[in-house]
N, C-alpha and C. Protein backbone atom coordinates (compact mmCIF):
# COMPACT_ATOMS: atom_id res chain seq x y z
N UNK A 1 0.82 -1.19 0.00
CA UNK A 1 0.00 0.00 0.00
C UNK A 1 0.86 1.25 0.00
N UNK A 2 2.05 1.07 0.96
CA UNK A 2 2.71 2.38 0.99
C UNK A 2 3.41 2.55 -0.54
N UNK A 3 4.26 1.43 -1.18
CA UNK A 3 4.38 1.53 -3.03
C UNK A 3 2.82 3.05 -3.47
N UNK A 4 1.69 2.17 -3.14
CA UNK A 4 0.41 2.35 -4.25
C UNK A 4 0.66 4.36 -3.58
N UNK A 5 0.78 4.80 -2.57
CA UNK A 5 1.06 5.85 -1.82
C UNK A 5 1.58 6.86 -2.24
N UNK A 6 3.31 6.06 -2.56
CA UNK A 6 4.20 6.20 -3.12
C UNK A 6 4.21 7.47 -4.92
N UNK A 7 3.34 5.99 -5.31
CA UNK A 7 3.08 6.27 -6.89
C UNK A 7 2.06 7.34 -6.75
N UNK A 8 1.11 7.62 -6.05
CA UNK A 8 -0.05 8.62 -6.40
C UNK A 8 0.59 10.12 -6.09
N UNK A 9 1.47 9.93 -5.17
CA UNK A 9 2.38 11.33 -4.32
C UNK A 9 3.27 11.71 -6.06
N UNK A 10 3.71 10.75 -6.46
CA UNK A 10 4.86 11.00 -7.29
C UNK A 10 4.07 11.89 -8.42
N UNK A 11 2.50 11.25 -8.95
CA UNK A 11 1.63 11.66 -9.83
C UNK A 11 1.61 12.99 -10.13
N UNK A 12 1.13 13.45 -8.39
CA UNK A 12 0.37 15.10 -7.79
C UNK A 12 2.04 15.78 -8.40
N UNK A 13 2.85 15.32 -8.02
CA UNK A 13 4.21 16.14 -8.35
C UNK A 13 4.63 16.46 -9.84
N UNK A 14 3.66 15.29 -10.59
CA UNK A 14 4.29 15.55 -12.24
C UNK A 14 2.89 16.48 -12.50
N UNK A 15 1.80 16.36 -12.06
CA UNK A 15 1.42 16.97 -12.60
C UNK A 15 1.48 18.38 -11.70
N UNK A 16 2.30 18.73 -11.15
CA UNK A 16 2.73 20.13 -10.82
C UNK A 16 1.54 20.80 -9.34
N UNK A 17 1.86 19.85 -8.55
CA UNK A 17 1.20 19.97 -7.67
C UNK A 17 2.07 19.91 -6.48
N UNK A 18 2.23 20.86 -5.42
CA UNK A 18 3.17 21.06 -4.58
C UNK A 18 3.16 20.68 -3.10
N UNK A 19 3.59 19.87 -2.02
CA UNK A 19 2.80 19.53 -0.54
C UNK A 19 3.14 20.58 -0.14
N UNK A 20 1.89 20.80 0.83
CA UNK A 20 1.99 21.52 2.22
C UNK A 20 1.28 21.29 3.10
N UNK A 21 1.23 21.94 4.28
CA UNK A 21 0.72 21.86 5.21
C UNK A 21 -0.38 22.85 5.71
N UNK A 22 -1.63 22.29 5.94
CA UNK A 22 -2.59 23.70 6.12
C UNK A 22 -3.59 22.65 7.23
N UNK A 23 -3.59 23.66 8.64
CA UNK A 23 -4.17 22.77 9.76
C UNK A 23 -3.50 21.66 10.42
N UNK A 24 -2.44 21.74 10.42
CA UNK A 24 -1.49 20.35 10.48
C UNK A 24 -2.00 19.00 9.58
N UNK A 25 -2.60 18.92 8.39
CA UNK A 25 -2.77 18.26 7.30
C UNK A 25 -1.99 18.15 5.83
N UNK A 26 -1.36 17.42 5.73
CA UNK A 26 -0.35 17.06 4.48
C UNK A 26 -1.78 17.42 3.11
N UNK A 27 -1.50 18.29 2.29
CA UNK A 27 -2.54 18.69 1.00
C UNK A 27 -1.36 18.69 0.01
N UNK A 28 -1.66 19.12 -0.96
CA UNK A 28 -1.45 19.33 -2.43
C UNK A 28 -1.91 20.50 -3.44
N UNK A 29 -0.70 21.26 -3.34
CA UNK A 29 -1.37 22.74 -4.38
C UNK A 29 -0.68 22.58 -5.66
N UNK A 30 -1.80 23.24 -6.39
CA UNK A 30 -1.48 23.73 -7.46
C UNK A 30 -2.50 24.92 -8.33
N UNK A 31 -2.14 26.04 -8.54
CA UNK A 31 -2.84 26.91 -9.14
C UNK A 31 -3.98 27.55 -8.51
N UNK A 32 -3.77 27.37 -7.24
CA UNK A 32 -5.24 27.92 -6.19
C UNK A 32 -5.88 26.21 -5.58
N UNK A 33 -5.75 25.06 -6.56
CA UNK A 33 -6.49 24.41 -6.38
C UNK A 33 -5.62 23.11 -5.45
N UNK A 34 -6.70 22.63 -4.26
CA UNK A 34 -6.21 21.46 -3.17
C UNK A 34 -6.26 20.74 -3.12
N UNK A 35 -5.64 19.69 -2.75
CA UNK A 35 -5.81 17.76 -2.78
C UNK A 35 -5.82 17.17 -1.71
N UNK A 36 -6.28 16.73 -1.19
CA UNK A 36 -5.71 15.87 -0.08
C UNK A 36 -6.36 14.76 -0.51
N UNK A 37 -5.14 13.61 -0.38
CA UNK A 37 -4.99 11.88 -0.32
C UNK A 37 -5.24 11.34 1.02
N UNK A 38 -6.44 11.01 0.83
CA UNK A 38 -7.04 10.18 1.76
C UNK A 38 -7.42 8.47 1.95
N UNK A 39 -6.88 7.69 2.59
CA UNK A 39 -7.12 6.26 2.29
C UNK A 39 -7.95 5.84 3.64
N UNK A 40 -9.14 5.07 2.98
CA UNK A 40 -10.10 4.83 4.21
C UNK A 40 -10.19 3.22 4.34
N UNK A 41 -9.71 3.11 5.35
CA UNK A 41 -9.55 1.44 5.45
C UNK A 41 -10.24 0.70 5.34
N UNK A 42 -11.36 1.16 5.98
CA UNK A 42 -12.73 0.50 5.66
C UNK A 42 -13.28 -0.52 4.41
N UNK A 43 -12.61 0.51 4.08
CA UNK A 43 -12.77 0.53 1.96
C UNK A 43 -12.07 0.01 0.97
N UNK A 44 -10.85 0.19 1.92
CA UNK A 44 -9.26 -0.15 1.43
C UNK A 44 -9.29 0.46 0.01
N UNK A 45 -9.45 2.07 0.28
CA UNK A 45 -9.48 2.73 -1.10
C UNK A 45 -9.01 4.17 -0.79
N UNK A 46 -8.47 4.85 -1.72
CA UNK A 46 -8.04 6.28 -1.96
C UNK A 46 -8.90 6.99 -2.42
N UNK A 47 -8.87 8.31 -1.84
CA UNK A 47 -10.02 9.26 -2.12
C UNK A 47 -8.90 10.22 -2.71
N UNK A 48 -9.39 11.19 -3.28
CA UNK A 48 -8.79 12.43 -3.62
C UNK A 48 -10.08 13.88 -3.21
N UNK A 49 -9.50 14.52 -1.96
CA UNK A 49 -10.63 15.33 -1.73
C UNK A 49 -10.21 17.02 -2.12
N UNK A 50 -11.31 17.35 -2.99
CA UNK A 50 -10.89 18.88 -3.65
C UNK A 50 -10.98 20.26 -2.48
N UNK A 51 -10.28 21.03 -2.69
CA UNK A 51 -10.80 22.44 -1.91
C UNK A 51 -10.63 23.86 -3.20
N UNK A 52 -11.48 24.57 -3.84
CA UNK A 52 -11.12 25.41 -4.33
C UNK A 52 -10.65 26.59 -4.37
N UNK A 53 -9.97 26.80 -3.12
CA UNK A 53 -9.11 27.84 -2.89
C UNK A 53 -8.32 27.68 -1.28
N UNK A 54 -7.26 28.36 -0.97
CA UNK A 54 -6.74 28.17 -0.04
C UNK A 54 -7.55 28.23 1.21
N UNK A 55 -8.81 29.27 1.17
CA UNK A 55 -9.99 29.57 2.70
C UNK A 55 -11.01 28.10 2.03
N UNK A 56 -11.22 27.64 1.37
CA UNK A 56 -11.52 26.16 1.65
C UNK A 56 -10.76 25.54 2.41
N UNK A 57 -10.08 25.38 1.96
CA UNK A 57 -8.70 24.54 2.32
C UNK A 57 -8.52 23.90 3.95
N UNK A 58 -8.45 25.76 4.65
CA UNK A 58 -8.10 26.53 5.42
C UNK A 58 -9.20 25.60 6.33
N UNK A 59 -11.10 25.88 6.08
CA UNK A 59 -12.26 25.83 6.57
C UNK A 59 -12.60 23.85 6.65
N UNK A 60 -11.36 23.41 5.69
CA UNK A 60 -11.52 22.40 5.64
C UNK A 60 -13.19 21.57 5.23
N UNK A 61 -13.08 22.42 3.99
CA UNK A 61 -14.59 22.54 3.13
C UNK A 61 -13.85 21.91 1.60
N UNK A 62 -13.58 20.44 1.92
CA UNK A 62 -12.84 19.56 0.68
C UNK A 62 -14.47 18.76 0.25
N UNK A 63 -14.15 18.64 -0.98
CA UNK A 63 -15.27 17.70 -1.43
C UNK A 63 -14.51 16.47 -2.22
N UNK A 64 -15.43 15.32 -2.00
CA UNK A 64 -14.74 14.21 -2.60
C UNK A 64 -14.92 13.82 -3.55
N UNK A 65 -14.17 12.95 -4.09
CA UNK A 65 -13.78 12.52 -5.78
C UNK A 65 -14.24 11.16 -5.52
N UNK A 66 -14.18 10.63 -6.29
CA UNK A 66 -14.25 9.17 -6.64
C UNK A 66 -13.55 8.62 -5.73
N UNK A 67 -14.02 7.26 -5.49
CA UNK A 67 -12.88 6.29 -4.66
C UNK A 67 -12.62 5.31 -5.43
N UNK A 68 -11.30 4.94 -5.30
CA UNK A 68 -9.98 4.32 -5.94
C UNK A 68 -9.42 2.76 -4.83
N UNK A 69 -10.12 1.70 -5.25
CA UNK A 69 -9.73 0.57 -4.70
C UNK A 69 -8.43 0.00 -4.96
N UNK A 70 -7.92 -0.17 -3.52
CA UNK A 70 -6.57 -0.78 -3.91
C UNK A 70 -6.12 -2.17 -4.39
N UNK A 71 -7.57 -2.78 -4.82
CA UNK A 71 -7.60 -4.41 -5.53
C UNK A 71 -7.38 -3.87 -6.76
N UNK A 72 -7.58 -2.49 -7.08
CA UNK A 72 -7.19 -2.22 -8.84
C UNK A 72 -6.07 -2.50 -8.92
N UNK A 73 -5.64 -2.92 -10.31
CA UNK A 73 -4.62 -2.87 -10.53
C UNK A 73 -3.58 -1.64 -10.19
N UNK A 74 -2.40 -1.61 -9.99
CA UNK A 74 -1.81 -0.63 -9.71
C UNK A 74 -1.67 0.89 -10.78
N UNK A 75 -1.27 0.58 -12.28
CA UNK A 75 -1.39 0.54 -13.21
C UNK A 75 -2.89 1.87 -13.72
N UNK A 76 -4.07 0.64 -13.79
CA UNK A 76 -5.40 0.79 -13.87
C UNK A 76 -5.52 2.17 -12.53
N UNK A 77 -5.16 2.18 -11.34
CA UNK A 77 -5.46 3.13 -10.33
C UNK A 77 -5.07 4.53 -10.75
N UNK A 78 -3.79 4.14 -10.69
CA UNK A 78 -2.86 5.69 -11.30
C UNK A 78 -3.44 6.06 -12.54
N UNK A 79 -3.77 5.31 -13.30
CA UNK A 79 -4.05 6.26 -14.49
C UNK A 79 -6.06 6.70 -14.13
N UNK A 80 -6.59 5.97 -13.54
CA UNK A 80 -8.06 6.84 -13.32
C UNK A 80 -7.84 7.88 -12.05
N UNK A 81 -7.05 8.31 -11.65
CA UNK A 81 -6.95 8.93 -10.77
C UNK A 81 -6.44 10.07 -11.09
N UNK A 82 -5.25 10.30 -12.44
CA UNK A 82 -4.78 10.90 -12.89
C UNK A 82 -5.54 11.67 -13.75
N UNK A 83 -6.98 11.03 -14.55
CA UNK A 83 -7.88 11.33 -15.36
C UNK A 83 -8.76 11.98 -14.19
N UNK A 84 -8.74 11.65 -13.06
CA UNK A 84 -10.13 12.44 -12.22
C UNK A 84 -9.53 14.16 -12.02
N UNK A 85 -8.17 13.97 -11.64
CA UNK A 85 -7.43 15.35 -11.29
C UNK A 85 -7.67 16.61 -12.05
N UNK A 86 -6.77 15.41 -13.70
CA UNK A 86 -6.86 16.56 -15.02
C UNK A 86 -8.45 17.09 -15.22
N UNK A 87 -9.42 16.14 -14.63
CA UNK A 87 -10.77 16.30 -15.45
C UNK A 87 -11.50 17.16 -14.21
N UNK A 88 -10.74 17.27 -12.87
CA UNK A 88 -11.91 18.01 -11.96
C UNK A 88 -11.75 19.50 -12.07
């Protein structure tokens, strides 16, 4: 899981997305817009949750994306996940 982690962190970075910290929470900027990688065990799946501007962010007013099972292929994950980013 930490690999599948690994690869989605590496993703947010090609596609020009930067970490930080806002609330003591690890996010993801780029261009105004927020990410945070969320994995819910429950589910054993990755979320990608949006904020559209930094006082979202801030208010912790993220909305969620699709969830991303980690029985997908590894492969198959990264690339619909990569399509949810470019496409949200």
């Amino acid at each position: 899981m930490e690999s599948i982690e690994n690869e989605i962190i590496a993703l947010l970075s090609e596609l020009n997305f930067k970490k930080a910290i806002i609330n003591n929470s690890e996010v993801y900027e780029s261009e105004g817009q927020y990410l945070k990688l969320t994995f819910l065990n429950k589910l054993k799946s990755y979320v990608i949750e949006y904020a559209d501007s930094y006082d979202e962010a801030k208010k912790n007013l993220f909305e969620d994306g699709d969830l991303f099972s980690i029985s997908m292929d590894e492969d198959e994950l990264i690339s619909k996940i990569r399509n949810e980013i470019i496409n949200s």
